[in-house]
C-alpha atoms as a PDB file:
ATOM      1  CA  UNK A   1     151.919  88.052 110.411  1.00  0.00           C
ATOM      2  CA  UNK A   2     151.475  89.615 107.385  1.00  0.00           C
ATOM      3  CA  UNK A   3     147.972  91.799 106.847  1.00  0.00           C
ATOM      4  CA  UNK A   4     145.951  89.749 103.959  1.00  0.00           C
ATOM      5  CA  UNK A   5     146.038  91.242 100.657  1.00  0.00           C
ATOM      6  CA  UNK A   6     143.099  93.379  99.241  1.00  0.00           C
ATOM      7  CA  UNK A   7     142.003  90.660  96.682  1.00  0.00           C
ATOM      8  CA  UNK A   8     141.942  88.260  99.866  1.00  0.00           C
ATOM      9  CA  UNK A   9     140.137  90.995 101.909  1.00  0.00           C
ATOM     10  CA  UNK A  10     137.709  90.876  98.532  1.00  0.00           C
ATOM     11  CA  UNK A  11     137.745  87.389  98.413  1.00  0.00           C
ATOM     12  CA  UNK A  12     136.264  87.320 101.988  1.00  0.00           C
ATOM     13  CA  UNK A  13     133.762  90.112 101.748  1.00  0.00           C
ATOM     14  CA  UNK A  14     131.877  88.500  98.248  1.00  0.00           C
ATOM     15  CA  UNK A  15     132.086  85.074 100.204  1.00  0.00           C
ATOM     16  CA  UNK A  16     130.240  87.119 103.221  1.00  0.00           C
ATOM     17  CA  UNK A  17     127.716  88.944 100.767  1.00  0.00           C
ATOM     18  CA  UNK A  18     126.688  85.509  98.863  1.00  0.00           C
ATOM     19  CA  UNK A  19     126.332  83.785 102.407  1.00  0.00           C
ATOM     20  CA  UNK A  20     122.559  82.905 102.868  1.00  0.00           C
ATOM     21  CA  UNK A  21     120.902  84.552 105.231  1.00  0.00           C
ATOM     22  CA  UNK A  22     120.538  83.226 108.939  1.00  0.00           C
ATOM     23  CA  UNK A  23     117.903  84.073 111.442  1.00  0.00           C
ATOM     24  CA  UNK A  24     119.291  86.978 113.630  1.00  0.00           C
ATOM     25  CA  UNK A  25     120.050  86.002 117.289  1.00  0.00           C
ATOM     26  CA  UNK A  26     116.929  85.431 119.078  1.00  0.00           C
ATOM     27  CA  UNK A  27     114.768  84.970 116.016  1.00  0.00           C
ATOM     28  CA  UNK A  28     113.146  81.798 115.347  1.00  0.00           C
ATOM     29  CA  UNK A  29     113.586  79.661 112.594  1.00  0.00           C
ATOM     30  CA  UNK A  30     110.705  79.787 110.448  1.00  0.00           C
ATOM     31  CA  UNK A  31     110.074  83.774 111.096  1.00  0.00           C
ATOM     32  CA  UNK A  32     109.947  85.814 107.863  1.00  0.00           C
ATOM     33  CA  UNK A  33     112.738  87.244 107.143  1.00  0.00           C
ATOM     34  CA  UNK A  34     112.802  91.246 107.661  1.00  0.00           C
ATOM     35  CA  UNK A  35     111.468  93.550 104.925  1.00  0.00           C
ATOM     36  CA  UNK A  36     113.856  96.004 104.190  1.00  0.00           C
ATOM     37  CA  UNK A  37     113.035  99.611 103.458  1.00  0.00           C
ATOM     38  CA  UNK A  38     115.605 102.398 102.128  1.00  0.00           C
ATOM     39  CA  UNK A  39     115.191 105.606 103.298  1.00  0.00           C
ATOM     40  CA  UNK A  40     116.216 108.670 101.823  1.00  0.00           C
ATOM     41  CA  UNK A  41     119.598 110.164 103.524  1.00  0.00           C
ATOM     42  CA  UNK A  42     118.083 113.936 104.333  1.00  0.00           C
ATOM     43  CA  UNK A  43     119.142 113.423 107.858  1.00  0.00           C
ATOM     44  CA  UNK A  44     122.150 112.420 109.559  1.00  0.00           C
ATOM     45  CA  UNK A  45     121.379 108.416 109.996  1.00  0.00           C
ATOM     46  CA  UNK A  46     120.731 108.003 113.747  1.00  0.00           C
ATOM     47  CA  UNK A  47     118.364 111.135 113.548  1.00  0.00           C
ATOM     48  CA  UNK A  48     116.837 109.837 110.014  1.00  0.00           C
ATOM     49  CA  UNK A  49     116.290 106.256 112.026  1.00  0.00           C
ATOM     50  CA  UNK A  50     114.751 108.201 114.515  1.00  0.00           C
ATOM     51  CA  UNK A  51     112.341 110.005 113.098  1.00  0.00           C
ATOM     52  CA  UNK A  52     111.129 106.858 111.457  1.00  0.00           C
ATOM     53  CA  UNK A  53     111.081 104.737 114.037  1.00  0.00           C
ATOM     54  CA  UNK A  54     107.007 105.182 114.566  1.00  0.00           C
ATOM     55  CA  UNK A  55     106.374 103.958 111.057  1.00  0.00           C
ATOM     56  CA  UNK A  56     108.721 100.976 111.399  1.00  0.00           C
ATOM     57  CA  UNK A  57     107.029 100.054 115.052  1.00  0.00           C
ATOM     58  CA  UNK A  58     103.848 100.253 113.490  1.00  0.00           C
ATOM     59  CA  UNK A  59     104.766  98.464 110.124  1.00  0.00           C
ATOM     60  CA  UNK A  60     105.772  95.732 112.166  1.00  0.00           C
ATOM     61  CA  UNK A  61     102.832  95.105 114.105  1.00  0.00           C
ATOM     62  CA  UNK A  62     100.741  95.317 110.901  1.00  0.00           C
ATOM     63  CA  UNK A  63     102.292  92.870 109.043  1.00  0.00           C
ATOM     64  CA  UNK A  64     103.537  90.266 112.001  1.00  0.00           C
ATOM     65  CA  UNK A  65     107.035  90.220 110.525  1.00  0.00           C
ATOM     66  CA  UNK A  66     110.487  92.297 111.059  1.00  0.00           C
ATOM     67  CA  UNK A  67     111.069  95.525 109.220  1.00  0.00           C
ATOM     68  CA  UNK A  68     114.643  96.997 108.454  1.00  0.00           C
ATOM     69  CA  UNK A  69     115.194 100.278 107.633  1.00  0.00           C
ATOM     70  CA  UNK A  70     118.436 101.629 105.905  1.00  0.00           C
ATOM     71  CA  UNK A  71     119.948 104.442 103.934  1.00  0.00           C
ATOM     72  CA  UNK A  72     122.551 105.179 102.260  1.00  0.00           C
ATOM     73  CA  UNK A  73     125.250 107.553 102.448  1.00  0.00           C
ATOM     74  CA  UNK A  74     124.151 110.030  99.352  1.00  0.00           C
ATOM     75  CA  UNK A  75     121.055 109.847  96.637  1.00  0.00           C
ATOM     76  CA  UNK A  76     123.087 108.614  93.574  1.00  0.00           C
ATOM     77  CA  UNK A  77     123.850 105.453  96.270  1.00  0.00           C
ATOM     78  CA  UNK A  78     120.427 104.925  97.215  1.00  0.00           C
ATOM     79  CA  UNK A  79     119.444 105.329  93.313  1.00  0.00           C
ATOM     80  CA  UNK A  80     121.811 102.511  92.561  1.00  0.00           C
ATOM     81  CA  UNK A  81     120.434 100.328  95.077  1.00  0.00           C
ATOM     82  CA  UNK A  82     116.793 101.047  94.051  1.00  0.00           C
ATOM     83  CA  UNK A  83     117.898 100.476  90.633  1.00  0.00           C
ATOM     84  CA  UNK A  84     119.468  97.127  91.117  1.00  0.00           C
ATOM     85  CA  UNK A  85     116.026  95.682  93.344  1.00  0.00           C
ATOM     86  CA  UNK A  86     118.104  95.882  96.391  1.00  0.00           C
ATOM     87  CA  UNK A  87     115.419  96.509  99.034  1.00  0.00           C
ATOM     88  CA  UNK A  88     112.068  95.764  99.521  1.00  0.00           C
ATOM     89  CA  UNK A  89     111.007  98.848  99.500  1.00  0.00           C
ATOM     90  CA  UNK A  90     112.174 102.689  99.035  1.00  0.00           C
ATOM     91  CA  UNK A  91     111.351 105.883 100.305  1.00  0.00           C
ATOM     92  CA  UNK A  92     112.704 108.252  97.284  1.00  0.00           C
ATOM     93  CA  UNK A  93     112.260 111.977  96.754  1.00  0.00           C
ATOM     94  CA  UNK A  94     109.370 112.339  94.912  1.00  0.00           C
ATOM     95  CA  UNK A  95     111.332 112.931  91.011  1.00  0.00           C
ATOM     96  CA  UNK A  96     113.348 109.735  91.900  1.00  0.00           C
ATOM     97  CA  UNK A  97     109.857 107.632  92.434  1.00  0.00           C
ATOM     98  CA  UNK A  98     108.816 108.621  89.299  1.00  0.00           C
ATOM     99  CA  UNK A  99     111.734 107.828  88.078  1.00  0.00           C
ATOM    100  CA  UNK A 100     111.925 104.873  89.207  1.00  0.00           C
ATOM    101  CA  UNK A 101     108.465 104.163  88.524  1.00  0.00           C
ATOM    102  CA  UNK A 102     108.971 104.345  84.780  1.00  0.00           C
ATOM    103  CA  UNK A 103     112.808 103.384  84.268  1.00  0.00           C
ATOM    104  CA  UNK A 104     113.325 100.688  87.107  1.00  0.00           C
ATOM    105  CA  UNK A 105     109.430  99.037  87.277  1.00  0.00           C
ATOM    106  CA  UNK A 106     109.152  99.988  90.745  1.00  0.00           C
ATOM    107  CA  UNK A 107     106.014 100.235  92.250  1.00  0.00           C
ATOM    108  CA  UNK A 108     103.711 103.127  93.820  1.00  0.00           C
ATOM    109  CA  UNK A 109     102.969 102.544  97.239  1.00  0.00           C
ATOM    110  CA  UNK A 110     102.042 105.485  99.215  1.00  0.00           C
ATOM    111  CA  UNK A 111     102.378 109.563  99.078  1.00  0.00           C
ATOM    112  CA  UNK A 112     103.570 111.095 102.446  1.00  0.00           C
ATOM    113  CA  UNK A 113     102.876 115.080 101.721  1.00  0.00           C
ATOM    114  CA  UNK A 114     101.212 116.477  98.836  1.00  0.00           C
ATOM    115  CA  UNK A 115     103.302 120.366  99.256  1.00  0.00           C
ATOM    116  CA  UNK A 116     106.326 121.541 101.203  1.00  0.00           C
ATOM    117  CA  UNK A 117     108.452 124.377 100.755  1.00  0.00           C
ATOM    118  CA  UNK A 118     112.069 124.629  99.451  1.00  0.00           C
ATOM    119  CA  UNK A 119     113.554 127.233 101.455  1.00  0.00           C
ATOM    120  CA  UNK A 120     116.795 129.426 101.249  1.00  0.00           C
ATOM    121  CA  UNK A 121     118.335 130.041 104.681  1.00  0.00           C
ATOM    122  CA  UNK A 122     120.838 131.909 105.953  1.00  0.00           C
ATOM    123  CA  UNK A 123     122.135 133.199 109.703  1.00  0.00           C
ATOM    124  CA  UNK A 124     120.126 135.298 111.401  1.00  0.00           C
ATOM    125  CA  UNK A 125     123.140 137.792 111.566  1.00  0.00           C
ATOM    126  CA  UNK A 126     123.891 137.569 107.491  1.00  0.00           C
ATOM    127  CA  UNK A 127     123.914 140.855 105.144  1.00  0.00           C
ATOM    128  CA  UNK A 128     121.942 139.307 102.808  1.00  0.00           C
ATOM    129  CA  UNK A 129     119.047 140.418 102.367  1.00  0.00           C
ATOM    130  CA  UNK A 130     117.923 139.364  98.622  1.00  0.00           C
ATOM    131  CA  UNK A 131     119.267 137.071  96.403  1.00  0.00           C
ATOM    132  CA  UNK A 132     120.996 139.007  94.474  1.00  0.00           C
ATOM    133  CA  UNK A 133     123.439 139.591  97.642  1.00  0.00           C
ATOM    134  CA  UNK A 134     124.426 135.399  97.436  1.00  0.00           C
ATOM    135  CA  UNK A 135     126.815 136.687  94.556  1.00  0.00           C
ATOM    136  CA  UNK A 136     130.151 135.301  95.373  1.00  0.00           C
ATOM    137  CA  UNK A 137     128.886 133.228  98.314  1.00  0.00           C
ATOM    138  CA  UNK A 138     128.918 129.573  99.083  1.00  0.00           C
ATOM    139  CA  UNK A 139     125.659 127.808  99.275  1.00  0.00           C
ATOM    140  CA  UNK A 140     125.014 124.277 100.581  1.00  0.00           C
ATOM    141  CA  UNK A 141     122.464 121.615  99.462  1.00  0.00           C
ATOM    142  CA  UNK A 142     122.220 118.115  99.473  1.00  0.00           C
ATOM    143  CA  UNK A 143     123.556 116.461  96.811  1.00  0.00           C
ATOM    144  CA  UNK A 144     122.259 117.151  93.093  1.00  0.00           C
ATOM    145  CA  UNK A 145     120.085 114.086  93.156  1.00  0.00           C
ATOM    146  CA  UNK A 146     117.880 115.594  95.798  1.00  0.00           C
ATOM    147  CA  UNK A 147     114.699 116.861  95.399  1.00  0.00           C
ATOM    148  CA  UNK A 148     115.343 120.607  97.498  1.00  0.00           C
ATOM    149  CA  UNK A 149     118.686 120.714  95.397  1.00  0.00           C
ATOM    150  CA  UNK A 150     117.295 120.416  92.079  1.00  0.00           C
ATOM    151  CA  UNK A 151     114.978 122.971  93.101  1.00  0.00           C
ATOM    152  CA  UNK A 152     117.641 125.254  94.559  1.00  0.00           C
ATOM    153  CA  UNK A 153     119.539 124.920  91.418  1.00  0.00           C
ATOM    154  CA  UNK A 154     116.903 126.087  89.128  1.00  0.00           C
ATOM    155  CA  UNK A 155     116.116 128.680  91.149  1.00  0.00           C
ATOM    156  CA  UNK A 156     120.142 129.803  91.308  1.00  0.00           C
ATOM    157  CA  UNK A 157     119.191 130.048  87.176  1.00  0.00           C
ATOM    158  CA  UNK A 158     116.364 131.931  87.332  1.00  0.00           C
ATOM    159  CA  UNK A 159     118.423 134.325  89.652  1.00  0.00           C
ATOM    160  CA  UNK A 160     120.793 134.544  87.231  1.00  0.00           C
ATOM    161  CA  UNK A 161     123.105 133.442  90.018  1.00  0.00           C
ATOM    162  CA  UNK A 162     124.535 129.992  88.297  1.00  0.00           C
ATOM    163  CA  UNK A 163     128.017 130.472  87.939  1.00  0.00           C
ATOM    164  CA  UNK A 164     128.743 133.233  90.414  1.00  0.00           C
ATOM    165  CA  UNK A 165     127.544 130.748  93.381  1.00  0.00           C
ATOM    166  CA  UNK A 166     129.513 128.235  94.675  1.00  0.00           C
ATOM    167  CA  UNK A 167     127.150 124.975  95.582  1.00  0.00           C
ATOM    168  CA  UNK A 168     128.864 122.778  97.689  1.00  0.00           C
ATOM    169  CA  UNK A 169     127.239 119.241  98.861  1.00  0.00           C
ATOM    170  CA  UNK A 170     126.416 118.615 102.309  1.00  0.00           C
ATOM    171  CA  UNK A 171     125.898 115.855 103.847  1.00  0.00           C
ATOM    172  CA  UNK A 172     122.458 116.504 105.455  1.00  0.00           C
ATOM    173  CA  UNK A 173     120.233 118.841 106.272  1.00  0.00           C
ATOM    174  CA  UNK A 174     121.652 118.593 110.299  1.00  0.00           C
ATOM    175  CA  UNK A 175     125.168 119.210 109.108  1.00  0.00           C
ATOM    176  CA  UNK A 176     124.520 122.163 107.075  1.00  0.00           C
ATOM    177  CA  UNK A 177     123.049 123.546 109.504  1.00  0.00           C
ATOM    178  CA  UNK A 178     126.376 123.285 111.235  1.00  0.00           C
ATOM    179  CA  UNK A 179     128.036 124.489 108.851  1.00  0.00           C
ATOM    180  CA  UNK A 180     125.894 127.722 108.113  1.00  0.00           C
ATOM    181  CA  UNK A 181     126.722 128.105 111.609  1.00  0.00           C
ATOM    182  CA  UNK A 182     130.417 128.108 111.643  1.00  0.00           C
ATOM    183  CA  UNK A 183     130.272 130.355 108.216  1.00  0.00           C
ATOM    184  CA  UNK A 184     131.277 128.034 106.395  1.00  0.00           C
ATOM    185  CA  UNK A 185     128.821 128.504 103.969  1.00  0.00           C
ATOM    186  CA  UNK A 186     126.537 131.490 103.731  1.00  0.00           C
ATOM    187  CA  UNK A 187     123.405 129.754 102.761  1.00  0.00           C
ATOM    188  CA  UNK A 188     121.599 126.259 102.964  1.00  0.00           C
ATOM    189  CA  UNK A 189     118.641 125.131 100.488  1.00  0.00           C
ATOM    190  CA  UNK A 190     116.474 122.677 102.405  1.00  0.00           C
ATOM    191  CA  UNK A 191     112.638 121.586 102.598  1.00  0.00           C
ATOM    192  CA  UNK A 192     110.637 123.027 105.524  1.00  0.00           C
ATOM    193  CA  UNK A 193     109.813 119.991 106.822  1.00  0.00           C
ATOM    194  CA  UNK A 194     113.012 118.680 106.957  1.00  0.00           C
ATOM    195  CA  UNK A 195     113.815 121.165 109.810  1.00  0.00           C
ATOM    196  CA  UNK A 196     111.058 119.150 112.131  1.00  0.00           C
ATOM    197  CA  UNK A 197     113.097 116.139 112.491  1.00  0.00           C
ATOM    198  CA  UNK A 198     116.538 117.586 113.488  1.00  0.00           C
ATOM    199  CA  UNK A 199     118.722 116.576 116.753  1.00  0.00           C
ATOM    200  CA  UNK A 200     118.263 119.089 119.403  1.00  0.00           C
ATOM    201  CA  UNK A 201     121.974 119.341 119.277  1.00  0.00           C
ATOM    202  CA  UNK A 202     121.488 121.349 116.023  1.00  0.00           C
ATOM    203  CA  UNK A 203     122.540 124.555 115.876  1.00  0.00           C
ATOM    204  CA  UNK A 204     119.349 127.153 114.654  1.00  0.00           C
ATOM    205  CA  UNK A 205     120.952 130.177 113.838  1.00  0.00           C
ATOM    206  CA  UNK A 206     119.241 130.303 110.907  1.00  0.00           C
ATOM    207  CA  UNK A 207     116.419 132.756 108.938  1.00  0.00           C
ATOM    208  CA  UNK A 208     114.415 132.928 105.840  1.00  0.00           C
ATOM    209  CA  UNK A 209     116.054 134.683 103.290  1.00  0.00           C
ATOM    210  CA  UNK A 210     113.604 133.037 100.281  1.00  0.00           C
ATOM    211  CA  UNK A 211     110.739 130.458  99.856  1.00  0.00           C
ATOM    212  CA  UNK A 212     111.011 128.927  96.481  1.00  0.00           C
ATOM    213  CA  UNK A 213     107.725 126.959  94.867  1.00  0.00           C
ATOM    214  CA  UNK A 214     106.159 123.715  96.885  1.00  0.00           C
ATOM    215  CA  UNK A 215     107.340 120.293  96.109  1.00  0.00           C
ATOM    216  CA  UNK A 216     105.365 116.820  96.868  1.00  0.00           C
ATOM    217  CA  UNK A 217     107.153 115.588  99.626  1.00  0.00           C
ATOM    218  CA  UNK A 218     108.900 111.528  99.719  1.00  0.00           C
ATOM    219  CA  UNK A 219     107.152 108.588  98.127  1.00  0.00           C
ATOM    220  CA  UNK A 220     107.447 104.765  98.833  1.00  0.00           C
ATOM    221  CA  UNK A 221     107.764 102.598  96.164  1.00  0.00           C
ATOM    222  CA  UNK A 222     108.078  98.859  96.434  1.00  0.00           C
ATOM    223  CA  UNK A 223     110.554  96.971  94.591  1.00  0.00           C
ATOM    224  CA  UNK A 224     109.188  95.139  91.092  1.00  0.00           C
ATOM    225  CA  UNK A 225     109.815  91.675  91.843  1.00  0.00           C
ATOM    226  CA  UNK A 226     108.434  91.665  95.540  1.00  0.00           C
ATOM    227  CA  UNK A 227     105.632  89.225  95.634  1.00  0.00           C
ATOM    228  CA  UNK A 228     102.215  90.692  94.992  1.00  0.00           C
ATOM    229  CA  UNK A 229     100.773  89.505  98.912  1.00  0.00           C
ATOM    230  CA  UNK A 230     103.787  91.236  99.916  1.00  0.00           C
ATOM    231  CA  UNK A 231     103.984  93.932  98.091  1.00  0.00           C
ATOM    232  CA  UNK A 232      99.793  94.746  98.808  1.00  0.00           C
ATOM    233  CA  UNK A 233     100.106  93.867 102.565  1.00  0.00           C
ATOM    234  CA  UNK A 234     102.659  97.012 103.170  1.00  0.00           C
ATOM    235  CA  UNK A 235     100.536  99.248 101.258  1.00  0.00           C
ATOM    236  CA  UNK A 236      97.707  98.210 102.905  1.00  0.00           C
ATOM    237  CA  UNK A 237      99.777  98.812 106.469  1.00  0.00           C
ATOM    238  CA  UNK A 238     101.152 102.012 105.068  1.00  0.00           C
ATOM    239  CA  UNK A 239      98.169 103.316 104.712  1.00  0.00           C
ATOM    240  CA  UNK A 240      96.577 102.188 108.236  1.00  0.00           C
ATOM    241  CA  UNK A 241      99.336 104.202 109.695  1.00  0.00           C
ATOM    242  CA  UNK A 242      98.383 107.075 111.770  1.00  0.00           C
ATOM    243  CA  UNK A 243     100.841 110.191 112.709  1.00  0.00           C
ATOM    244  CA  UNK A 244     101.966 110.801 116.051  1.00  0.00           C
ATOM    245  CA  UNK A 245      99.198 114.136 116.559  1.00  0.00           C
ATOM    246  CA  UNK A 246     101.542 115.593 119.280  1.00  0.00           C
ATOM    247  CA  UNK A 247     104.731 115.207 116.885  1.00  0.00           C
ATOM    248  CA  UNK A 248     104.812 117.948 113.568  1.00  0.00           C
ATOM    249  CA  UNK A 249     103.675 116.557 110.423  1.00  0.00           C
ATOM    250  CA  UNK A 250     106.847 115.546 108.045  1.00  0.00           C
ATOM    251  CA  UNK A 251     107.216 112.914 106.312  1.00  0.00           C
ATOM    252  CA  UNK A 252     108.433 110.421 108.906  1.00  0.00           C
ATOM    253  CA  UNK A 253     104.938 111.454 110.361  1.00  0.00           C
ATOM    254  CA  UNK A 254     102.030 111.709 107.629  1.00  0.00           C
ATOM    255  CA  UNK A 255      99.016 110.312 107.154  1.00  0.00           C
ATOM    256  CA  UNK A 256     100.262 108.155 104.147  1.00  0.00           C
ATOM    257  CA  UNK A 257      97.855 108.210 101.255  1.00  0.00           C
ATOM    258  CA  UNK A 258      97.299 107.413  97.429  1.00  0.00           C
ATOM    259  CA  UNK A 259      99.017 109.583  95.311  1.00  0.00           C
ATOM    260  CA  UNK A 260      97.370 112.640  93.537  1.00  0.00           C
ATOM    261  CA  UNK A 261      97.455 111.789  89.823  1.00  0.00           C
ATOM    262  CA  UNK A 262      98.043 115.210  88.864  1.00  0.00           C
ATOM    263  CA  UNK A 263     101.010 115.234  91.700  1.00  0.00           C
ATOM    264  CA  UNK A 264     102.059 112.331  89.501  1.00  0.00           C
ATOM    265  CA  UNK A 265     102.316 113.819  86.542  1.00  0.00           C
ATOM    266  CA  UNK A 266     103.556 117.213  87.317  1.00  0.00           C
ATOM    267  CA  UNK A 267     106.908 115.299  88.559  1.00  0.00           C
ATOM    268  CA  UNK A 268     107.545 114.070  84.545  1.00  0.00           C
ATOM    269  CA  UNK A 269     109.522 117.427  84.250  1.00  0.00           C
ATOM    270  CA  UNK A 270     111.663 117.220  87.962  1.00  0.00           C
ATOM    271  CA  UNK A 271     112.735 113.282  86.808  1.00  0.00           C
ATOM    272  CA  UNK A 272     113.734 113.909  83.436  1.00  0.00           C
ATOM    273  CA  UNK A 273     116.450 116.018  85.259  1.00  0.00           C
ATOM    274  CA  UNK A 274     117.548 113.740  87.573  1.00  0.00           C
ATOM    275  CA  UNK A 275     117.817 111.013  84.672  1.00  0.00           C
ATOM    276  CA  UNK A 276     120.266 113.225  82.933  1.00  0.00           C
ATOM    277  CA  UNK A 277     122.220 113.663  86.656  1.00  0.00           C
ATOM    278  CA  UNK A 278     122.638 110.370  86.422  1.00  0.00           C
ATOM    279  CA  UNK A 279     123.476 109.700  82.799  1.00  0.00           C
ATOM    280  CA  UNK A 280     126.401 112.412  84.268  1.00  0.00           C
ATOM    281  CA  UNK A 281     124.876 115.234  81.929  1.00  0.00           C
END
């Protein structure tokens, strides 16, 4: 038999994606369908899942209805999704919720942490000692779109390292740690907190070579069009959530809170960035 051609296989997947959608196997008919929330993709996505698993539980309890949440497999993915209303709601680096805030008519749900640090790591073993020593080196970060990358880059600038550093993408925070490991890159840029959520299988061969300035950590942001009930019952059950007190505070574990105004507006600056990333300038 011959394998179908790719404009049948494409045929077959838009007839899939415009199907409606069915109760899932041992749901009821009549129960609400599940509210989808995109997550940020800082973490590998069974250790992301993980982490948020707490929140989801608890979302689900508070609003008597299934919760779903997804990522995607970079931030310029998950930006496209946000941008086209795709889910429900979003968890987005904090310059991409403003963004999306102004640009995409999003709405401002809930802040997770008001300051983290951007750190520079390398191995424990490394020469460098400054930043100055980086010269020539390869440094991983998540992809430009991230919050700790934009950071990293500016501070490669102020360094007057842009141009003699190589930055490479990495996948997620977990797999550049890997990779710093092996030497395959001699330094990672990542937020402090997003070193509390990693897979014990992690390698953490790692030390502090710099601590760059404090960044607001994720916000959630529901999607414009989701009904107003909707969209004020998850904020309400966002904000009744309450951390796990033995597990670190990140931001799969924060006491989730209205946003500092002046948080707010110190972000203009950080998203005006990104919206040129993604004009591709």
């Amino acid at each position: 038999m011959r394998p179908p051609s790719r404009r049948r296989l494409l045929r077959a997947t838009a007839a899939v994606l415009a199907a409606p959608l069915l109760p899932a196997r041992g749901q009821a008919p009549g129960t609400p369908a599940p509210l989808t929330i995109g997550l940020a993709p800082f973490l590998s996505p069974a250790a992301l899942l993980q982490a948020f698993r707490g929140l989801r539980e608890h979302l689900e309890r508070a609003l008597a209805r299934p919760v779903e949440m997804v990522t995607a497999r970079d931030f310029r993915t998950l930006c496209e999704a946000t941008r086209a209303q795709r889910h429900d709601a979003v968890m987005l680096p904090a310059h991409l919720a403003r963004l999306a805030a102004d640009d995409w008519g999003h709405h401002v749900l809930a802040a997770t942490i008001d300051a983290l640090q951007v750190l520079v790591l390398v191995r424990r073993d490394s020469p460098a000692r400054n930043p100055a020593d980086l010269r020539g080196a390869i440094v991983g970060m998540l992809d430009s779109l991230s919050l700790t990358a934009t950071v990293g880059r500016l501070w490669l600038q102020e360094q007057g390292l842009e141009g003699s550093v190589k930055v490479v993408t990495v996948p997620s925070i977990n797999s550049a740690l890997f990779a710093l490991d092996r030497g395959e890159v001699a330094a990672v840029v990542c937020g402090s907190t997003q070193l509390l959520n990693l897979p014990p299988s992690t390698p953490r061969s790692e030390r502090v070579l710099a601590t760059l300035r404090d960044i607001p950590g994720p916000i959630y942001l529901a999607r414009k069009d989701l009904p107003a009930a909707d969209r004020d019952a998850l904020r309400a059950a966002m904000l009744s959530f309450t951390p796990d007190p033995r597990q670190p505070t990140t931001a799969a574990n924060a006491a989730l809170h209205v946003i500092d105004p002046a948080v707010w507006a110190r972000l203009e600056p950080l998203a005006a960035i990104a919206r040129r990333t993604l004009a591709g300038n």
